[in-house]
Protein backbone atom coordinates (compact mmCIF):
# COMPACT_ATOMS: atom_id res chain seq x y z
CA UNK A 1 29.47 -13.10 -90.54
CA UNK A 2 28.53 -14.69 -87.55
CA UNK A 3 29.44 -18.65 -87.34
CA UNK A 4 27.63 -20.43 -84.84
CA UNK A 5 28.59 -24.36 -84.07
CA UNK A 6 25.27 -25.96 -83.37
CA UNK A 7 26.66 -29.92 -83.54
CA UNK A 8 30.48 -30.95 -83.35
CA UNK A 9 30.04 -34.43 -82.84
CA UNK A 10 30.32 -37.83 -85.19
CA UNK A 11 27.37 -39.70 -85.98
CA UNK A 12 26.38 -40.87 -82.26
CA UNK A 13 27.62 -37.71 -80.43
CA UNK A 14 29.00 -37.26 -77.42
CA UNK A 15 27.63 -37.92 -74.89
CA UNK A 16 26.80 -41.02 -76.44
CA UNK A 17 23.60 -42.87 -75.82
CA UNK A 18 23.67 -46.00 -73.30
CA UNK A 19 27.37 -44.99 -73.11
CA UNK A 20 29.36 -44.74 -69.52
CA UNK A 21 33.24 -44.51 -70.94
CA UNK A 22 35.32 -41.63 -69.10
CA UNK A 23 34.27 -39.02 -71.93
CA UNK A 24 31.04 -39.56 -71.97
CA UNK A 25 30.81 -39.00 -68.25
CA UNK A 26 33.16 -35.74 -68.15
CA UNK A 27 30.83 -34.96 -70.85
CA UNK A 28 27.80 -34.87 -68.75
CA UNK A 29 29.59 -33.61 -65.35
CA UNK A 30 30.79 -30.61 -67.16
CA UNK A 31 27.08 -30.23 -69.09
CA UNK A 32 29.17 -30.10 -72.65
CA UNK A 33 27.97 -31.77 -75.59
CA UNK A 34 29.20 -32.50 -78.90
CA UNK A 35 25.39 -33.04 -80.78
CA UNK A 36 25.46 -34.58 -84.61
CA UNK A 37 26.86 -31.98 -86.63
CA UNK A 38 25.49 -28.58 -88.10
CA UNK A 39 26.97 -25.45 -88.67
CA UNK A 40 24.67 -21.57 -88.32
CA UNK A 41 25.87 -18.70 -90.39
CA UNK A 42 24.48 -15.37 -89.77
CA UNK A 43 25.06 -12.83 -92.49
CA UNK A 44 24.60 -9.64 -90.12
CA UNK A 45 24.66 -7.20 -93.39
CA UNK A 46 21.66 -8.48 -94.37
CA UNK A 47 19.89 -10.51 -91.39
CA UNK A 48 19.37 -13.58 -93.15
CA UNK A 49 20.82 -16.84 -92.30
CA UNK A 50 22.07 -20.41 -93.32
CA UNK A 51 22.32 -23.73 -92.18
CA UNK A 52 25.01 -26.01 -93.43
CA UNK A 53 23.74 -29.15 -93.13
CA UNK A 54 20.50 -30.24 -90.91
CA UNK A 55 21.65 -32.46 -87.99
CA UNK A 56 18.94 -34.81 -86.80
CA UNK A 57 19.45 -33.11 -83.16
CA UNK A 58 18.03 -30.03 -84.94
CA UNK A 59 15.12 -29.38 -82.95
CA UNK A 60 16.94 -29.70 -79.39
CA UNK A 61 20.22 -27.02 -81.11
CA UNK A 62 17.53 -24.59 -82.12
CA UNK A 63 16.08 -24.82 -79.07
CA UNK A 64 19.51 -24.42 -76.61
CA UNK A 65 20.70 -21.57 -79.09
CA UNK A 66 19.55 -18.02 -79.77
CA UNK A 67 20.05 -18.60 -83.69
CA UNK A 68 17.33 -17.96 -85.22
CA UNK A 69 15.83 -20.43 -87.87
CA UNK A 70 17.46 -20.31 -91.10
CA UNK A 71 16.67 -19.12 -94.63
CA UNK A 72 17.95 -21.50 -96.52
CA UNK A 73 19.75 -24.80 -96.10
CA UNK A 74 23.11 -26.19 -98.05
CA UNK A 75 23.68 -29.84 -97.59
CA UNK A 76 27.22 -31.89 -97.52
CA UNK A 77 26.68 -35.31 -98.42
CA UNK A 78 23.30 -38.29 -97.60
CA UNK A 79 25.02 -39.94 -94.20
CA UNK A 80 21.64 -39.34 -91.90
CA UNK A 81 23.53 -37.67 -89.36
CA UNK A 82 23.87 -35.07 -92.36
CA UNK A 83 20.74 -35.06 -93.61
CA UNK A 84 17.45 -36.51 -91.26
CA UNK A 85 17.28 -33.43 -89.46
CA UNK A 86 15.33 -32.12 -92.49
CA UNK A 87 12.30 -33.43 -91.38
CA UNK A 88 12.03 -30.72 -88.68
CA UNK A 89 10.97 -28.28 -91.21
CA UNK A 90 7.32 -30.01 -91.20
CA UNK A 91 5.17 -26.95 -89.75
CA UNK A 92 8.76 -25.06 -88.79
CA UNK A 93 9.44 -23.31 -92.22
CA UNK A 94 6.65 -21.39 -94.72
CA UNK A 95 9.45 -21.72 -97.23
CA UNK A 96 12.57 -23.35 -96.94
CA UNK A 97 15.33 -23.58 -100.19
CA UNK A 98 17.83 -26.24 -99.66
CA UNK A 99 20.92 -26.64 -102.04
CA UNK A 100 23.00 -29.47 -102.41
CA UNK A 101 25.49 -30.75 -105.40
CA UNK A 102 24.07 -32.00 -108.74
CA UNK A 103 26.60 -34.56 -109.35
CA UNK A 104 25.63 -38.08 -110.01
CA UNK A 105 27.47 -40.46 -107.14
CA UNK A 106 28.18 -43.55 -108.85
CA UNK A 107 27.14 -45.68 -105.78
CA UNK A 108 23.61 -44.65 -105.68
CA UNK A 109 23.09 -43.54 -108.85
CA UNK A 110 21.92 -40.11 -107.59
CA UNK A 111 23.01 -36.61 -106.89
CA UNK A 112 23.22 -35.41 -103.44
CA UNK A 113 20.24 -32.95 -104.70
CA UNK A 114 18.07 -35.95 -106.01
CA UNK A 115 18.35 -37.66 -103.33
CA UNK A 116 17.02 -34.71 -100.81
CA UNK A 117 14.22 -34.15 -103.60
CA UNK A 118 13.15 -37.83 -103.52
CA UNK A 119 13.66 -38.76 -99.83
CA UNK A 120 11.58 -35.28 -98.51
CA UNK A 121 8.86 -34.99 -101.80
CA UNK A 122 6.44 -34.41 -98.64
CA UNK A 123 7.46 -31.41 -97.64
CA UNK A 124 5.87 -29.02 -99.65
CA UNK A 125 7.60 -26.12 -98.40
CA UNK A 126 10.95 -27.42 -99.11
CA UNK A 127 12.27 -26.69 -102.38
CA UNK A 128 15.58 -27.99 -104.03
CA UNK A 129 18.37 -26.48 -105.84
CA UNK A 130 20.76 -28.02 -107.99
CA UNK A 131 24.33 -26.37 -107.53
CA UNK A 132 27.52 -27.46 -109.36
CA UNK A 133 30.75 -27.68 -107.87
CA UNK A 134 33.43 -25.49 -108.13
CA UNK A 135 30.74 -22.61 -108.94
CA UNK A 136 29.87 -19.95 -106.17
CA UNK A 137 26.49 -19.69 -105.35
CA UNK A 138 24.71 -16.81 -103.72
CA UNK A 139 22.59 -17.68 -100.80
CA UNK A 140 21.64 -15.19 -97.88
CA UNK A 141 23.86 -12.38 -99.76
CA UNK A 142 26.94 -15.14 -99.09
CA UNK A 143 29.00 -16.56 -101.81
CA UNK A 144 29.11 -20.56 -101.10
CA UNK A 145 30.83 -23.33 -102.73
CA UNK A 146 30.62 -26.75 -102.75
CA UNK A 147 34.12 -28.90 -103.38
CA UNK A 148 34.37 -32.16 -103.98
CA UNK A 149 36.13 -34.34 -100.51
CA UNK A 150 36.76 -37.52 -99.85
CA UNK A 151 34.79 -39.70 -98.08
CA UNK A 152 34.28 -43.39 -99.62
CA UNK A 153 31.82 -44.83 -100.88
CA UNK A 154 29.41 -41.81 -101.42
CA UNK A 155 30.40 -38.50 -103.01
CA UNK A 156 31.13 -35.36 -100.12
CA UNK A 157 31.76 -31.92 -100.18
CA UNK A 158 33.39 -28.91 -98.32
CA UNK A 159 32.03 -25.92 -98.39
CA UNK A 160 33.84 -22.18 -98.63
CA UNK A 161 31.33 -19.18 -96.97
CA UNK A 162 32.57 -16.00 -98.39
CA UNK A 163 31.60 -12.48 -97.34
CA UNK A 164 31.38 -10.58 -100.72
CA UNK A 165 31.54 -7.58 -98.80
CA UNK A 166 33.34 -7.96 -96.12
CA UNK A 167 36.08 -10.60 -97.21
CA UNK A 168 35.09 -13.03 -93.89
CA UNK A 169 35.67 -16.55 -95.27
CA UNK A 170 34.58 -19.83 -93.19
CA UNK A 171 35.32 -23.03 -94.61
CA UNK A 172 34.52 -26.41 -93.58
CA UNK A 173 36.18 -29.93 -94.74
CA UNK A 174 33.33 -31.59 -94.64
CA UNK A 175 33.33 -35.77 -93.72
CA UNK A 176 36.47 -36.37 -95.31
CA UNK A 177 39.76 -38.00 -95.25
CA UNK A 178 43.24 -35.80 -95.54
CA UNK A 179 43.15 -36.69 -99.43
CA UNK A 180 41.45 -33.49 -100.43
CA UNK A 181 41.51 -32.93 -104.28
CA UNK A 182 43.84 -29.43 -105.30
CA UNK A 183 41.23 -28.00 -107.10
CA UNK A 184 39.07 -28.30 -103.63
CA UNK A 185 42.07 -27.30 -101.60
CA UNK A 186 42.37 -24.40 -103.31
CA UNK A 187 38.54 -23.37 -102.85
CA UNK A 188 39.09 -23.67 -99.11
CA UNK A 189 42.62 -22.00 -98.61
CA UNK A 190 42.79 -19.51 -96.49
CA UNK A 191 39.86 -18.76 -94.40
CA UNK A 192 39.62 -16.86 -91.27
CA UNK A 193 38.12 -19.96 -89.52
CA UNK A 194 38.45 -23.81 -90.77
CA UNK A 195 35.93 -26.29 -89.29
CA UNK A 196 38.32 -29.78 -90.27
CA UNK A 197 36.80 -33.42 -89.57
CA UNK A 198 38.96 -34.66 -86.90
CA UNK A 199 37.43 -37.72 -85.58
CA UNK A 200 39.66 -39.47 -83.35
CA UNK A 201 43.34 -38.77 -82.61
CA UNK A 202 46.18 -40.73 -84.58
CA UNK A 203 46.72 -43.05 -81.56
CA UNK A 204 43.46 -45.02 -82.11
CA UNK A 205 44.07 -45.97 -85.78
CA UNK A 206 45.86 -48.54 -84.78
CA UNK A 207 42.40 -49.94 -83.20
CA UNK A 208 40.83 -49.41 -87.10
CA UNK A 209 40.65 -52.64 -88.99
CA UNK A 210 42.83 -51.29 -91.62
CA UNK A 211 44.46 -48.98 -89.53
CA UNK A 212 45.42 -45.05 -90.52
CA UNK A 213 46.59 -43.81 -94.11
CA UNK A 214 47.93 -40.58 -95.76
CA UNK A 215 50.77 -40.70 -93.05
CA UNK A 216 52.93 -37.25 -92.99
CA UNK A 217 56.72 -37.12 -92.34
CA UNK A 218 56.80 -38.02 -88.88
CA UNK A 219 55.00 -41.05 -89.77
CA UNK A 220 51.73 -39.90 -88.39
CA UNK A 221 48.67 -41.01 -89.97
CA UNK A 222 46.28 -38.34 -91.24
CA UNK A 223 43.41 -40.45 -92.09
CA UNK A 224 41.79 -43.05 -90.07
CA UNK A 225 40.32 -45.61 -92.00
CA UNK A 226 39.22 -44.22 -95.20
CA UNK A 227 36.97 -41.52 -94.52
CA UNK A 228 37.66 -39.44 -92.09
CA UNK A 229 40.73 -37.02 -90.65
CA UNK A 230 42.45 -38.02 -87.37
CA UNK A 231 42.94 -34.87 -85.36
CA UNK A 232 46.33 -34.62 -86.97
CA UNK A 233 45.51 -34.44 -90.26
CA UNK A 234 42.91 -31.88 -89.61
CA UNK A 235 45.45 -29.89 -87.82
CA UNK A 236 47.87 -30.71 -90.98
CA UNK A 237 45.11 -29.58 -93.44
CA UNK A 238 44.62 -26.61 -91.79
CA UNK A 239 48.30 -25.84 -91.86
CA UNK A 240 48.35 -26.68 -95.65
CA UNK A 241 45.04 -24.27 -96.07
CA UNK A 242 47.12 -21.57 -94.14
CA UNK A 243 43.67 -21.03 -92.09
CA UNK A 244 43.74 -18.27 -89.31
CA UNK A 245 41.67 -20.03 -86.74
CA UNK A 246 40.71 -23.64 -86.50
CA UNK A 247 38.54 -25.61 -84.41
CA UNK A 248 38.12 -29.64 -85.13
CA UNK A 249 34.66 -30.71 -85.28
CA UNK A 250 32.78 -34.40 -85.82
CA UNK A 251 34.77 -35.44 -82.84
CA UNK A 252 34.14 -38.99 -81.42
CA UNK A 253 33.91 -39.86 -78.08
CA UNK A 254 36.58 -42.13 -78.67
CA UNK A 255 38.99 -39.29 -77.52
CA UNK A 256 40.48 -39.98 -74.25
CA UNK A 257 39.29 -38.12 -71.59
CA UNK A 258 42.35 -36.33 -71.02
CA UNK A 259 42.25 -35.10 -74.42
CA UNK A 260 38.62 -35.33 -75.35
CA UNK A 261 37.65 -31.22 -74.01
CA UNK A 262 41.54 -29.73 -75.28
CA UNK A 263 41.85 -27.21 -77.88
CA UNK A 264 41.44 -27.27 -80.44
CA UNK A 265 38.54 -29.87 -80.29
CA UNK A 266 35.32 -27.77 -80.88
CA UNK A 267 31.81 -28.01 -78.37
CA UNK A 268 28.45 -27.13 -79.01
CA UNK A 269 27.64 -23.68 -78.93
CA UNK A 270 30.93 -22.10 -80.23
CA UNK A 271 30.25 -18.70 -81.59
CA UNK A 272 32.64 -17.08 -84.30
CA UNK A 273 32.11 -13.57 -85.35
CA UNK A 274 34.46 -13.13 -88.94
């Protein structure tokens, strides 16, 4: 399995449009990005591929990589910088299967599949598929799961990549705070490679209108806000999930510069082989 990081970034990136703080401009002077997040996952057994979740930088990370286009598509959650980068299969794809959870988020009223079937009902060449939770799915010879996160006020999931062959297991938080469910946690334990939302580090919650929460021993908070990891509860998770390697993705450029390009804070263009 071959685990390519096409977006690490938070929902403006980094750099960061219009943007001239100290990160943003190491960003550019060392010609790193951290582009709206997607994950490519190469099954090498069989040559296919998937894409875990469809960035709206899409075109320009297919473009800068050597991935090739995916076969099929799983989706996380309806935040846009999850989600608009579907659009790019307009004249890309001859057929393009997307799945996505079937669970009904109380806020909208929708599952994360109805809304993808209802938002994109013009592209003809998508087609949607319903998964449940908890319940491996096979997709590109991969078994993937969906597990619910948390992530206020809309429903999010993590997702476990599993190798039926091989063993190779990549799993991925997903936008959420440290207050994963068991049940999820123990979908996601032990993988050769965690991807953990890490958005800022636990300094700046104190910047957050309602500051950080889930805070560990040491007093450390491991959520900042309400829906998302700091980089210490991402680091925390992954010490709870007992994960081999870990890299912190949907970074912010809210990191200071001196801290902003440090392991284990993931860039564009990361390439795992598992």
């Amino acid at each position: 399995m071959r685990v390519t990081l096409l977006g690490t970034g938070d929902t403006t990136g980094t750099p960061t449009v219009g943007c001239d703080c100290d990160t943003c401009r190491a960003a550019r002077e060392r010609g790193v990005e951290r582009s709206r997040f997607s994950v490519h996952v190469e099954n090498e057994r069989t040559g296919e591929s998937l894409l875990v979740d469809f960035s709206p930088d899409f075109r320009r990370q297919f473009l800068d990589s050597e991935v090739p286009l995916p076969d099929a598509g799983v989706v996380t959650h309806v935040h846009f910088d999850h989600l608009d980068g579907l659009g790019n299969a307009y004249r890309v794809f001859d057929e393009l299967p997307v799945y996505a959870a079937d669970e009904t988020d109380p806020l909208t009223d929708e599952s994360v599949a109805g809304t993808i079937r209802r938002k994109y009902d013009y592209l003809d060449r998508v087609t949607v598929h319903d998964v449940t939770p908890h319940e491996p799915t096979r997709i590109c010879g991969l078994d993937v799961t969906l597990v619910p996160v948390d992530h206020p006020p809309l429903v999010c999931y993590g997702v476990a990549v599993e190798d039926p062959e091989t063993g190779a297991k990549l799993s991925l938080s997903g936008d959420t705070s440290y207050d994963v469910p068991p049940e999820s946690r123990a979908a996601l334990a032990e993988p050769d490679l965690l991807l953990a939302d890490g958005i800022v580090p636990a300094s700046l919650c104190e910047r957050h209108p309602i500051g950080g929460a889930d805070r560990g021993p040491d007093g450390v908070p491991r959520t900042f806000g309400t829906k998302h990891m700091t980089r210490e509860g991402a680091l925390a998770l992954a010490e709870d999930l007992d994960a081999a390697e870990t890299r912190v993705v949907h970074a912010a450029h809210f990191y200071p510069v001196e801290e902003a390009f440090e392991d284990p804070l993931a860039v564009d263009g990361e390439v795992y082989d598992l």
